[in-house]
Structures are given as C-alpha cells and as structure tokens.
N, C-alpha and C. Protein backbone atom coordinates (compact mmCIF):
# COMPACT_ATOMS: atom_id res chain seq x y z
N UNK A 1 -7.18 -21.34 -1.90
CA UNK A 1 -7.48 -20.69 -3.16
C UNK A 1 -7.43 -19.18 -2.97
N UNK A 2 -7.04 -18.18 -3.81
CA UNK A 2 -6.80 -17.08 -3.90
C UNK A 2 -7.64 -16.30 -3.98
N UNK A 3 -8.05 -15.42 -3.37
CA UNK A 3 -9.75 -14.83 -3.56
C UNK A 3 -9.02 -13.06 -4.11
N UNK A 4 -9.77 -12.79 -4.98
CA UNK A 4 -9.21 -11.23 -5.49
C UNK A 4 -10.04 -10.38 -4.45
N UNK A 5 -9.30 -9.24 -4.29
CA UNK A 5 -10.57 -8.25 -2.81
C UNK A 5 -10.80 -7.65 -4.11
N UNK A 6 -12.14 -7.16 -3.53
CA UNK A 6 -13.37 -6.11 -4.29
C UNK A 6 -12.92 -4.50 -4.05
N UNK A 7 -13.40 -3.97 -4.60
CA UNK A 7 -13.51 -2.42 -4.56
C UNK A 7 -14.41 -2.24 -3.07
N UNK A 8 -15.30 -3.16 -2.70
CA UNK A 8 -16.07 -3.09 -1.33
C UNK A 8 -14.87 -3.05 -0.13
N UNK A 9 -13.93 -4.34 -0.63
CA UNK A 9 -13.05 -4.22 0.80
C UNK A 9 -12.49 -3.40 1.19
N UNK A 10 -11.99 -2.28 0.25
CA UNK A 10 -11.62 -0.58 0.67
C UNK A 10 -12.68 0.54 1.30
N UNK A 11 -13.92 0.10 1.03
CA UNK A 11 -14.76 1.12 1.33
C UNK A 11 -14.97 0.67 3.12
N UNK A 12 -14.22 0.88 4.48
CA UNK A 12 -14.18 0.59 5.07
C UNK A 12 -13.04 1.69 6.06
N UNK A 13 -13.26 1.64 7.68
CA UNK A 13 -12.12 2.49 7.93
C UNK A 13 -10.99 2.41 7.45
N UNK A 14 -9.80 3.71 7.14
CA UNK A 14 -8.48 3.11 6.50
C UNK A 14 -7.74 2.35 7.40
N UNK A 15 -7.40 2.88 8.60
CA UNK A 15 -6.51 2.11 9.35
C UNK A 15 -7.02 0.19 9.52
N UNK A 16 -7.84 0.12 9.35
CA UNK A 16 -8.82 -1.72 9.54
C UNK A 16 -8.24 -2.04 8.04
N UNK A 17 -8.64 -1.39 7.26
CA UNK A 17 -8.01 -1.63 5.62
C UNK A 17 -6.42 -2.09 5.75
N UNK A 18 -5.75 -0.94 5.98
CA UNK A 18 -4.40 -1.51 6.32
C UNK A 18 -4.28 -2.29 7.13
N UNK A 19 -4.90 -2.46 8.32
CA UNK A 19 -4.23 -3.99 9.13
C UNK A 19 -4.54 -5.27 8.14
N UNK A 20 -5.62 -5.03 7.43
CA UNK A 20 -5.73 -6.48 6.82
C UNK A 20 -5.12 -7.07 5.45
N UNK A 21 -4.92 -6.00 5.44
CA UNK A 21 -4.08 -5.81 3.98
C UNK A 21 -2.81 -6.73 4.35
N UNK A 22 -1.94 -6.31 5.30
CA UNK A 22 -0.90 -7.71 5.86
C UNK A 22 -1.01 -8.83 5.59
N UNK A 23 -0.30 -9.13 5.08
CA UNK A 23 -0.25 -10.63 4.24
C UNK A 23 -1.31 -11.32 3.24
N UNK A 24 -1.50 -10.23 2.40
CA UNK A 24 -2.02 -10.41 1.21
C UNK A 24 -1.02 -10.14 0.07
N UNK A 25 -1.26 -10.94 -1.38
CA UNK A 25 -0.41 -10.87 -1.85
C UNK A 25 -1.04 -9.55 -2.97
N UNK A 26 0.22 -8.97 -3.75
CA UNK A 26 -0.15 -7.72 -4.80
C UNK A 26 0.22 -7.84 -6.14
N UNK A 27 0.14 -7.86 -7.08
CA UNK A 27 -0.12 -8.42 -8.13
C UNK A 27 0.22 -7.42 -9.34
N UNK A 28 1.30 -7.77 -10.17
CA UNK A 28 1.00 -6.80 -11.37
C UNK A 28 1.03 -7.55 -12.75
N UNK A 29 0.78 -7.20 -13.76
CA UNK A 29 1.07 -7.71 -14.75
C UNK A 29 1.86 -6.52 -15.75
N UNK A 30 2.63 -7.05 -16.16
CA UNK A 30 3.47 -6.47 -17.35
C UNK A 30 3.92 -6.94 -18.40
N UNK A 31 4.75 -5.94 -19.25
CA UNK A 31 5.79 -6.65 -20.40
C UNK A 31 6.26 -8.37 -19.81
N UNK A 32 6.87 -8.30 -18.62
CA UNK A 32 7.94 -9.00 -18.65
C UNK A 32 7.00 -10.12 -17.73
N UNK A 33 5.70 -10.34 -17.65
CA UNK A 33 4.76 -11.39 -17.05
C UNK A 33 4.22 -10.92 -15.19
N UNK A 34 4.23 -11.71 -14.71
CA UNK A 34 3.23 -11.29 -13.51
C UNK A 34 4.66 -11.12 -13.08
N UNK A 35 4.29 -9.81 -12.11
CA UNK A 35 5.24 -9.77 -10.25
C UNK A 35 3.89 -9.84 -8.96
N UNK A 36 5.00 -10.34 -8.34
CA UNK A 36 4.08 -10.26 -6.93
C UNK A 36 4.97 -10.24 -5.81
N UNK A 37 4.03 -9.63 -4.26
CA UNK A 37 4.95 -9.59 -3.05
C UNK A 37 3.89 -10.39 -2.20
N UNK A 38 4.24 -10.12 -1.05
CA UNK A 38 3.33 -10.78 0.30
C UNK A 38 3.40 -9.26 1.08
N UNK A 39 2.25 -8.41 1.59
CA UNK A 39 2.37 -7.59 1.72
C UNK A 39 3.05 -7.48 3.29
N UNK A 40 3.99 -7.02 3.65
CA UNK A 40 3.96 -7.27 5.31
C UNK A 40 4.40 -5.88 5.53
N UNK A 41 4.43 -4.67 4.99
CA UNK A 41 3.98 -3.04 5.84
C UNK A 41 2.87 -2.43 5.08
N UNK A 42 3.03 -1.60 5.95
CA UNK A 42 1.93 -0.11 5.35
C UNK A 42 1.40 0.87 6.05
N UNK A 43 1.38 1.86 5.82
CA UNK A 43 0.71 3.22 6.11
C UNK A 43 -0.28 4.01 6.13
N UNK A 44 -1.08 4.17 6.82
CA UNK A 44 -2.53 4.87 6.69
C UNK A 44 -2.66 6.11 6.36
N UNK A 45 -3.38 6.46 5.75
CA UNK A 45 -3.59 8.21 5.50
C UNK A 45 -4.56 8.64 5.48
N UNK A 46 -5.05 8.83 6.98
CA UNK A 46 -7.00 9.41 7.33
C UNK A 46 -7.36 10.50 7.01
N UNK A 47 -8.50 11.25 7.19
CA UNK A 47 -8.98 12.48 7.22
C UNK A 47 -8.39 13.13 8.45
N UNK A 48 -8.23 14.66 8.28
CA UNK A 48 -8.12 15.54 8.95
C UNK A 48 -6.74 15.34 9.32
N UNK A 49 -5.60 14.67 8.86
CA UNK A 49 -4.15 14.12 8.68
C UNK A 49 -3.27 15.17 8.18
N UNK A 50 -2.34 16.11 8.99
CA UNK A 50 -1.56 16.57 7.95
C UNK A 50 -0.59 16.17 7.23
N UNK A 51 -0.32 14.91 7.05
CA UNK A 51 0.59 14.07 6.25
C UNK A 51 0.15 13.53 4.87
N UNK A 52 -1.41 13.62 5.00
CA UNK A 52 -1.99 13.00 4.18
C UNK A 52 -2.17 13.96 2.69
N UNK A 53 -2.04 13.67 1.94
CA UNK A 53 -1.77 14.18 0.36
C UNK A 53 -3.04 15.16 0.15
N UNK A 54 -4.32 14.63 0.75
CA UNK A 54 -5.45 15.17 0.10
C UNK A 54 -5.95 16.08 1.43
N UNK A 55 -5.28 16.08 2.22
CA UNK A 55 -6.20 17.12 3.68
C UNK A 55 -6.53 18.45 3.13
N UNK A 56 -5.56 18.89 2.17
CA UNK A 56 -6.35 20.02 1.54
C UNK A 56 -7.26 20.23 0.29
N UNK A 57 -7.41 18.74 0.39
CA UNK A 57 -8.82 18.69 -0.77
C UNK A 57 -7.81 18.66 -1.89
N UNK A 58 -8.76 18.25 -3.61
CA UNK A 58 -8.48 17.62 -4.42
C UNK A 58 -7.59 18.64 -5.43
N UNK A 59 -6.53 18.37 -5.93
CA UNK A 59 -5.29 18.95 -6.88
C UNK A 59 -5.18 18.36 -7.80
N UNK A 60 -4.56 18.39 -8.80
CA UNK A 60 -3.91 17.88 -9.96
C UNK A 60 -3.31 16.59 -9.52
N UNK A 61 -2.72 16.58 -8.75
CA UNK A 61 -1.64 15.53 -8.35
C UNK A 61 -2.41 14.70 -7.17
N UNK A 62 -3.20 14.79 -6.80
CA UNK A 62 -3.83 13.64 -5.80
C UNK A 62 -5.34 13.00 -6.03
N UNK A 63 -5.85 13.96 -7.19
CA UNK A 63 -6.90 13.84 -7.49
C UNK A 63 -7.34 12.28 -7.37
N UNK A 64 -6.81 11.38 -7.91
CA UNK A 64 -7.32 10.15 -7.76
C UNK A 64 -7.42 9.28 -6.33
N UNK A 65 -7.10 10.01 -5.47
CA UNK A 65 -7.26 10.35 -3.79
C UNK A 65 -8.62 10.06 -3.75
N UNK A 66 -9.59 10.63 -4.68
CA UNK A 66 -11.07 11.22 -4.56
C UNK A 66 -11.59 10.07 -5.01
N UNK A 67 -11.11 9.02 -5.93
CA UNK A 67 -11.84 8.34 -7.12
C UNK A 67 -12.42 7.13 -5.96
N UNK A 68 -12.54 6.15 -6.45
CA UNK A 68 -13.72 5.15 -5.59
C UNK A 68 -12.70 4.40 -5.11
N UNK A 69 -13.21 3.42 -4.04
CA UNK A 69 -12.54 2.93 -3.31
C UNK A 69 -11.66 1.74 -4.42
N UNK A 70 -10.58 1.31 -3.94
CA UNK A 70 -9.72 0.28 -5.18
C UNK A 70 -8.73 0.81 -5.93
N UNK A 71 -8.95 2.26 -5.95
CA UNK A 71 -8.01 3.07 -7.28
C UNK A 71 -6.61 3.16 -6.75
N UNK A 72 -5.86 3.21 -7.62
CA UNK A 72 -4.13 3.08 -7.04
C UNK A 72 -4.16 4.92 -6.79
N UNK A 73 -3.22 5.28 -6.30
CA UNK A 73 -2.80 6.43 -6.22
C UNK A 73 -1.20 6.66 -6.17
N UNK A 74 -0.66 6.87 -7.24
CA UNK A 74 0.91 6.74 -7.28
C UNK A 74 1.02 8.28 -7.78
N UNK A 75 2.46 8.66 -6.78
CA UNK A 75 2.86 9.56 -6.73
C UNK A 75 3.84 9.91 -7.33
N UNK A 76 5.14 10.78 -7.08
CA UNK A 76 6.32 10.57 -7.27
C UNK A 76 7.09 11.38 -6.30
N UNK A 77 8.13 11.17 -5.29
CA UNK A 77 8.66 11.82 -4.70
C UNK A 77 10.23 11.61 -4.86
N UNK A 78 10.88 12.35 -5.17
CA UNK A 78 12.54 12.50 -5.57
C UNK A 78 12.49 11.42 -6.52
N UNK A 79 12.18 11.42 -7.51
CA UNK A 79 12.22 10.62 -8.71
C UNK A 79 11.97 9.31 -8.33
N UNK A 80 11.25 8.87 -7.46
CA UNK A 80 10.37 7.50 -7.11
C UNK A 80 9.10 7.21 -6.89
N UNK A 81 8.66 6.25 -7.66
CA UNK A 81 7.19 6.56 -7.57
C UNK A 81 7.26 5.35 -6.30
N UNK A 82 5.98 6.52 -5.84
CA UNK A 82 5.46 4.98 -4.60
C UNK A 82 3.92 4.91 -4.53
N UNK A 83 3.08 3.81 -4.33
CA UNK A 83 1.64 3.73 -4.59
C UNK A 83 0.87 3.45 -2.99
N UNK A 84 0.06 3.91 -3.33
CA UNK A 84 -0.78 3.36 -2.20
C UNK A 84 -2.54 3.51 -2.86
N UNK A 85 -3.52 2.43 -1.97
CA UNK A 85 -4.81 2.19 -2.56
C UNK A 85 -5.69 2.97 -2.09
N UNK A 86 -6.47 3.29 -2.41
CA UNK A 86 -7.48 4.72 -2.13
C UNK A 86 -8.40 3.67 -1.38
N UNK A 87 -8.93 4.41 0.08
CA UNK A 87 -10.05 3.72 0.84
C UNK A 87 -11.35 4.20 0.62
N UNK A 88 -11.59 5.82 1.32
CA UNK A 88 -12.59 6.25 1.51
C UNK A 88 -12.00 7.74 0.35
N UNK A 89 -12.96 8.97 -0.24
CA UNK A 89 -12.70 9.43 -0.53
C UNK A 89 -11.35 10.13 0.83
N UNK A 90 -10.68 10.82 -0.21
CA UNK A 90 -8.99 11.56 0.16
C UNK A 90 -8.16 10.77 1.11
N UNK A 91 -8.66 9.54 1.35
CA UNK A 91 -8.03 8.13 2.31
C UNK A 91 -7.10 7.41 1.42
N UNK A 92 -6.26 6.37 1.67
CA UNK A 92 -5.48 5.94 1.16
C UNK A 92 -4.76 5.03 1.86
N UNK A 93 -4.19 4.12 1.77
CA UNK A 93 -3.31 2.95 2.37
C UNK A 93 -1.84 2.84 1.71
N UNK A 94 -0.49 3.36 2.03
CA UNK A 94 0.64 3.21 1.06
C UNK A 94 1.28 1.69 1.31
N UNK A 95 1.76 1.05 0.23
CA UNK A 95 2.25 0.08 0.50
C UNK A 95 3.62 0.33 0.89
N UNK A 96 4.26 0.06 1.56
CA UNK A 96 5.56 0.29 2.17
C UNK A 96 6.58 -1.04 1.51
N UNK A 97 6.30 -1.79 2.16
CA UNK A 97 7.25 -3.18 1.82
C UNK A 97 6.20 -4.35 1.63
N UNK A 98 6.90 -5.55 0.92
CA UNK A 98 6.68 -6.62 0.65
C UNK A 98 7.75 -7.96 0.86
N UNK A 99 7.24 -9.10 0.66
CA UNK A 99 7.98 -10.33 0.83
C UNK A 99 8.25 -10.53 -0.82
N UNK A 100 9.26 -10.61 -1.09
CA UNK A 100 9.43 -10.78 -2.56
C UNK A 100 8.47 -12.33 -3.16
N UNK A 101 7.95 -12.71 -3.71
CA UNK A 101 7.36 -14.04 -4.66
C UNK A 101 7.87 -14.46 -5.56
N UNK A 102 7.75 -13.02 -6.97
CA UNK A 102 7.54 -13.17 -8.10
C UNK A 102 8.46 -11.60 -8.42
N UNK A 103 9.92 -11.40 -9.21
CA UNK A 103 10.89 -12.47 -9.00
C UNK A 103 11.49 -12.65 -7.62
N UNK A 104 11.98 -13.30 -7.46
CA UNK A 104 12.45 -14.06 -5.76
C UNK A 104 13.14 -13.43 -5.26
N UNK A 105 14.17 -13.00 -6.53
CA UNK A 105 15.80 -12.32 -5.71
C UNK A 105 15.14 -10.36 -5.56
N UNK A 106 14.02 -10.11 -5.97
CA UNK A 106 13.53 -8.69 -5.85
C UNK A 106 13.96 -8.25 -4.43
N UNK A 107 14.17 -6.74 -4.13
CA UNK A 107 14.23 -6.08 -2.84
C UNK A 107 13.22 -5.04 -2.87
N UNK A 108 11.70 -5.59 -2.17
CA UNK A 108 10.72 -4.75 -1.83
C UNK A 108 10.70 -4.50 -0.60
N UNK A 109 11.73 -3.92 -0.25
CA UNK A 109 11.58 -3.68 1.37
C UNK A 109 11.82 -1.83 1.17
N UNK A 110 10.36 -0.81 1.44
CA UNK A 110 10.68 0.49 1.13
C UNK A 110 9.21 0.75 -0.41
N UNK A 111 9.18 1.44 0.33
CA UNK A 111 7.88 1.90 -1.04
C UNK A 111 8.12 2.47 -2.36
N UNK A 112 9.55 2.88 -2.45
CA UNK A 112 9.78 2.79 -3.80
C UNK A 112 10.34 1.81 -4.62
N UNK A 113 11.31 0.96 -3.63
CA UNK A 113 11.59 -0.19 -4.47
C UNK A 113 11.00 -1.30 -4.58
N UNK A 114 9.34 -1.04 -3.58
CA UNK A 114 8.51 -2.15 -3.82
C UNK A 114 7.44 -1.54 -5.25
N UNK A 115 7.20 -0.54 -5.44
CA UNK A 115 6.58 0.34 -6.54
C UNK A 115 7.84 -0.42 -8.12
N UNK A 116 9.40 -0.28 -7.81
CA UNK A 116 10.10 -0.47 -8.94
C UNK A 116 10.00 -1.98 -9.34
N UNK A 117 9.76 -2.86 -8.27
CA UNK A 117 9.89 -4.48 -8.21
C UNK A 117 8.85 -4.84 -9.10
N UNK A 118 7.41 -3.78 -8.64
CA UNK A 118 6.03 -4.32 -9.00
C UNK A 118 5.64 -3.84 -10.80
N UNK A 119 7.00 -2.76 -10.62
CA UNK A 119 6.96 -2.29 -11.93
C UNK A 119 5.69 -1.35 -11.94
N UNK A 120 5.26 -0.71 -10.74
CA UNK A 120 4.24 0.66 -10.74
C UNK A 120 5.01 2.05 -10.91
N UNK A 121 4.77 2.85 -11.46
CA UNK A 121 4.64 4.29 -11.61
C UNK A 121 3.65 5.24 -11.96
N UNK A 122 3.73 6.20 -12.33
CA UNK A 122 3.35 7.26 -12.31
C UNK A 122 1.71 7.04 -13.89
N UNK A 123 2.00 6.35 -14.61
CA UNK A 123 1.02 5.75 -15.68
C UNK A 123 0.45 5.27 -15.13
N UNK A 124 0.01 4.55 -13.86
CA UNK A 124 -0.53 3.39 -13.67
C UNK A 124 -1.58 4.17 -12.30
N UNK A 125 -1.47 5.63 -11.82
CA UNK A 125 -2.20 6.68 -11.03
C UNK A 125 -3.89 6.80 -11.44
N UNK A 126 -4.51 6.04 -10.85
CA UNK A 126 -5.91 6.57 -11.16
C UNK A 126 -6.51 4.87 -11.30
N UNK A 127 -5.43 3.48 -11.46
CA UNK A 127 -5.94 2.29 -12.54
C UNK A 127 -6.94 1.79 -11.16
N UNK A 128 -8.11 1.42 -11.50
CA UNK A 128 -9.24 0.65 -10.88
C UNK A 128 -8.52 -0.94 -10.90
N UNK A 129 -8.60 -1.25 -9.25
CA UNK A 129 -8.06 -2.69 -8.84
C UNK A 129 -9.09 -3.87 -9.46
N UNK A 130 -7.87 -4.58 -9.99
CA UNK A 130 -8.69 -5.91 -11.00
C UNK A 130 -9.03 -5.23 -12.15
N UNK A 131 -8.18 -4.50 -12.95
CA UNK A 131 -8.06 -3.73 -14.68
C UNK A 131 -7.41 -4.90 -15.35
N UNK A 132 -6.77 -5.84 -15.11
CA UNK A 132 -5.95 -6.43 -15.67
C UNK A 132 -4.34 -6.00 -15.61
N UNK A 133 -4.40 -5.11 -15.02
CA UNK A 133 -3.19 -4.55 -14.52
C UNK A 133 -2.52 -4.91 -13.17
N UNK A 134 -3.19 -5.12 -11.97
CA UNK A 134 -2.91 -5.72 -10.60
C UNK A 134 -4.12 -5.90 -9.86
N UNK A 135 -3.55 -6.04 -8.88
CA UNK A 135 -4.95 -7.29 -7.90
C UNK A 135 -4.09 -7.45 -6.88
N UNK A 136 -4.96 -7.65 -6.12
CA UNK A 136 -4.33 -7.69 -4.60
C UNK A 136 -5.53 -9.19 -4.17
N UNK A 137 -4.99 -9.80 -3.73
CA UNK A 137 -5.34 -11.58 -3.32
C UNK A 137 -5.00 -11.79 -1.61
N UNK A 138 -6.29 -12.28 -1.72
CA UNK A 138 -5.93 -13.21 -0.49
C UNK A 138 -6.01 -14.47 -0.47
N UNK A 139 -5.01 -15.35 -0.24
CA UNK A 139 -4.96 -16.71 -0.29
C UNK A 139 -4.10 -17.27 1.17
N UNK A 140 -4.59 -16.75 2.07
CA UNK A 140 -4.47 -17.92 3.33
C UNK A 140 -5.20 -16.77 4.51
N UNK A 141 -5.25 -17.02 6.01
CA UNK A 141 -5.91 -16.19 7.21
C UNK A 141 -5.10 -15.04 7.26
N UNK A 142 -6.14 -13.81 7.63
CA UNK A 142 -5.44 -12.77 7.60
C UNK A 142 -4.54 -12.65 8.99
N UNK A 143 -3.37 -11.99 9.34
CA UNK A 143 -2.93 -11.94 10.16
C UNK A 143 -3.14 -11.70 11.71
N UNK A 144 -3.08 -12.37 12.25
CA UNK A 144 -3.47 -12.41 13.94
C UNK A 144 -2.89 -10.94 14.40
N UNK A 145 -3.66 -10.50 15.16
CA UNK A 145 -3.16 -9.30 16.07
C UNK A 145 -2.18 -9.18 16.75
N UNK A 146 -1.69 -10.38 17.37
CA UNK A 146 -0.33 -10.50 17.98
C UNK A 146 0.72 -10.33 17.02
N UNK A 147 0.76 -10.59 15.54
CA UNK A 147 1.19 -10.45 14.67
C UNK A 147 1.97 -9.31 14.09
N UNK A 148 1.40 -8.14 14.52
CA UNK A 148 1.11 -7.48 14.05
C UNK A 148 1.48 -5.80 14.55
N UNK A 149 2.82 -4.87 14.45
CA UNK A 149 2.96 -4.34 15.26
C UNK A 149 2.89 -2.89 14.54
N UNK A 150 2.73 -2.02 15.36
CA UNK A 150 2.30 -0.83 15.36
C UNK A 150 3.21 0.19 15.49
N UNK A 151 3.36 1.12 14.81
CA UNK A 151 4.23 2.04 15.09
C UNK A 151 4.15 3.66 14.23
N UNK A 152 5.03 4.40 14.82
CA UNK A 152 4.69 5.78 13.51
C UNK A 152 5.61 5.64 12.16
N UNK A 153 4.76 6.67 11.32
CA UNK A 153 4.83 6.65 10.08
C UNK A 153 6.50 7.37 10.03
N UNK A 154 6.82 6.97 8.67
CA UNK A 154 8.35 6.96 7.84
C UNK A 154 8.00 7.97 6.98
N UNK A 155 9.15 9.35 7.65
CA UNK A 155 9.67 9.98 5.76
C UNK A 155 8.35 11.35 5.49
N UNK A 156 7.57 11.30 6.85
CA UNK A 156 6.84 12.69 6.86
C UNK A 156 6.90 13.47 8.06
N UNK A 157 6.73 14.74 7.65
CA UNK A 157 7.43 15.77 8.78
C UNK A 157 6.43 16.11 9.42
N UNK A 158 5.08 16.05 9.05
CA UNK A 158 4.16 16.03 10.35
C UNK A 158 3.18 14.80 10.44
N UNK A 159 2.35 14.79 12.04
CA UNK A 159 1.66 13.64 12.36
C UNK A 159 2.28 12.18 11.90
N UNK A 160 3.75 12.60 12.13
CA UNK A 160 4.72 11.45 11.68
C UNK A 160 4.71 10.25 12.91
N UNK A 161 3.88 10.90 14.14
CA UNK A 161 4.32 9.86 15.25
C UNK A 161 2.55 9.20 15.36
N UNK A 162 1.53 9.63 14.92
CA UNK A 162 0.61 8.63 14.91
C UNK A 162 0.67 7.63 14.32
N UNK A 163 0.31 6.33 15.27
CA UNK A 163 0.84 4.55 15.17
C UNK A 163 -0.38 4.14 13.83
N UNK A 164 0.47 5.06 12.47
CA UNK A 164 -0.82 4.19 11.45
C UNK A 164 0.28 3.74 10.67
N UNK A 165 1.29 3.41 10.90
CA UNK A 165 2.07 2.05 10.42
C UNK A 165 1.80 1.17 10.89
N UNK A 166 1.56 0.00 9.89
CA UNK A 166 1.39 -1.82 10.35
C UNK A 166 2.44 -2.42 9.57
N UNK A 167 2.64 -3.36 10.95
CA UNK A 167 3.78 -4.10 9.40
C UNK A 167 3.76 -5.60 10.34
N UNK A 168 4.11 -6.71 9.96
CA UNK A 168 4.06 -8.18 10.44
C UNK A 168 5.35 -8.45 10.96
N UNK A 169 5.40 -8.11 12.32
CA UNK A 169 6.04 -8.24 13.27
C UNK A 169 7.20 -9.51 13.19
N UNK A 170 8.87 -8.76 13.15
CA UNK A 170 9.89 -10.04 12.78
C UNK A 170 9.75 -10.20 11.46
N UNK A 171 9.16 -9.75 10.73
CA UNK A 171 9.46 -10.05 9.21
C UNK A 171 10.55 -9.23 8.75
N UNK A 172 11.74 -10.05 8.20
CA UNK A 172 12.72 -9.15 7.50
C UNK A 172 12.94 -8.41 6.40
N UNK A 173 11.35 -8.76 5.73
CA UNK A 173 11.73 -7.67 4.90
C UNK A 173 11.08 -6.31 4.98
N UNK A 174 10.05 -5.93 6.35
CA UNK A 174 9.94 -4.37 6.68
C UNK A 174 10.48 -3.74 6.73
N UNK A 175 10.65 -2.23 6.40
CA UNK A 175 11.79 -1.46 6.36
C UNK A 175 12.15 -0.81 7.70
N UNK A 176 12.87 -0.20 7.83
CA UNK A 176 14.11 0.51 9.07
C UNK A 176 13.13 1.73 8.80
N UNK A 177 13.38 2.27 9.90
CA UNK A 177 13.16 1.63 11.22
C UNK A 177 12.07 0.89 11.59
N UNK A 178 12.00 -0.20 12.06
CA UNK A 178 10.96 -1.29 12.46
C UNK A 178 10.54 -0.82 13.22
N UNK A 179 9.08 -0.75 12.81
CA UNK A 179 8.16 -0.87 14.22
C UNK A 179 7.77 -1.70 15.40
N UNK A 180 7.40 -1.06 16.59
CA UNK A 180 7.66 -2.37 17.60
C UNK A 180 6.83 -2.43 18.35
C-alpha cells in the first residue's frame, strides 16, 4: 500500500532525505489526469554550499527555499523549469531523473524533462506537498545501500565534485554522466 510522506519526512538531514527519496514514486495531478515516475536520482543542496540557490540567504527567486519542510521549489534555468523539495530551511533535494509510470513512453531522465513529464513549472514554486497537486509515495522498501551510488553533482560550476548525487545504481533511466 502506498503511504504519502509528511512534511515531517523532510525536516531531517538533506543528504538522508535524498538517499531515501530513491525509489519513491512522485505524483502530479493535472488537466490531462495523474503523472508519475519512480524516483531513481537526485541532488542535495546543504548549508554553507556554494551551489546551493539560497547560501546567500533569501531573494525573490528562492524564497520558497525558506518555506517549511515539503514545499516544491521550482526554478527556471535556460527556459526549463526544474524542481526540487525544500528540507531544512535554504536546503533542498532536486529531483534529477525518474522511471517513467504514468505516461509509460515519458523521458524523465534529466531534471527538466522530468519537471516537463510531471508537468511542473514555474506556477507550481512555493505548492505545500499533498495540495492536491503532487505527493510523493512510498509503496515498497526503501532502497538498500548497496543500491545505491554516489557521485558529484551535474551542471554547477562550484562544489560540483561533492558526492551529494544519489541515484539507483544500473538504472537506465539516470542521467549521463552516471554516477559510480
């Protein structure tokens, strides 16, 4: 059975957030009925991080960085939005890739075309998890550690080589370069 996570399960270190987050499924609802993935990457974004959106404290554009643990935080970078879930205040978890579900033939491999699959953008910055808008589920054991491989972050020019990428090791739909 599918258990929805709480706003509690974010309030927790980010990097532990993101390992468990692996193979949970993500959830949206829209016009066109539910999408969903199986989560198998992601990215951490701690304090004192210069990669991280909010290290210089709260702006226009990250503000919801700050909001309580659960809140989406979608951005936009070169005309793509990509989301990730707020942990601790200015913390955050980005979703990187997914296993397609819901529709099947989707390509969520990459954080913007898993943001376009899920049908998230830039409206949807600030929405409290379980609005009726998305949900993130767990419905089977979270992933074993062996599982589970480690590597540096994609697509930022600094603290790009600390190992706060996770992604489920051999899964084909993580993005390039795979972590190992």
């Amino acid at each position: 059975m599918a258990t929805p996570l709480r706003p509690s399960f974010f309030d927790r270190p980010t990097p532990r957030v993101a390992r468990e987050l692996l193979g949970t499924q993500l959830r949206t609802w829209g016009p066109d009925g539910r999408r969903s993935v199986r989560l198998v990457e992601v990215e951490a974004y701690v304090a004192r991080d210069p990669a991280n959106h909010a290290d210089r404290g709260p702006t226009r554009r990250n503000r919801s960085m700050f909001g309580p643990p659960g809140t989406l935080y979608v951005y936009r970078i070169h005309r793509v939005a990509c989301a990730n879930v707020v942990t601790r205040p200015g913390q955050a978890v980005l979703f990187r890739a997914g296993a397609p579900i819901e529709p099947e033939r989707a390509n969520p491999s990459g954080p913007g075309r898993l943001s376009r699959v899920l049908g998230l953008g830039i409206a949807d910055d600030g929405r409290p998890i379980g609005d009726g808008r998305w949900e993130i589920v767990r419905d089977r054991p979270p992933e074993p550690a062996g599982r589970i491989a480690l590597g540096p972050r994609v697509g930022v020019s600094r603290a790009a080589e600390r190992p706060l990428r996770f992604a489920v090791r051999g899964d084909p739909w993580v993005s390039r370069p795979r972590p190992t």
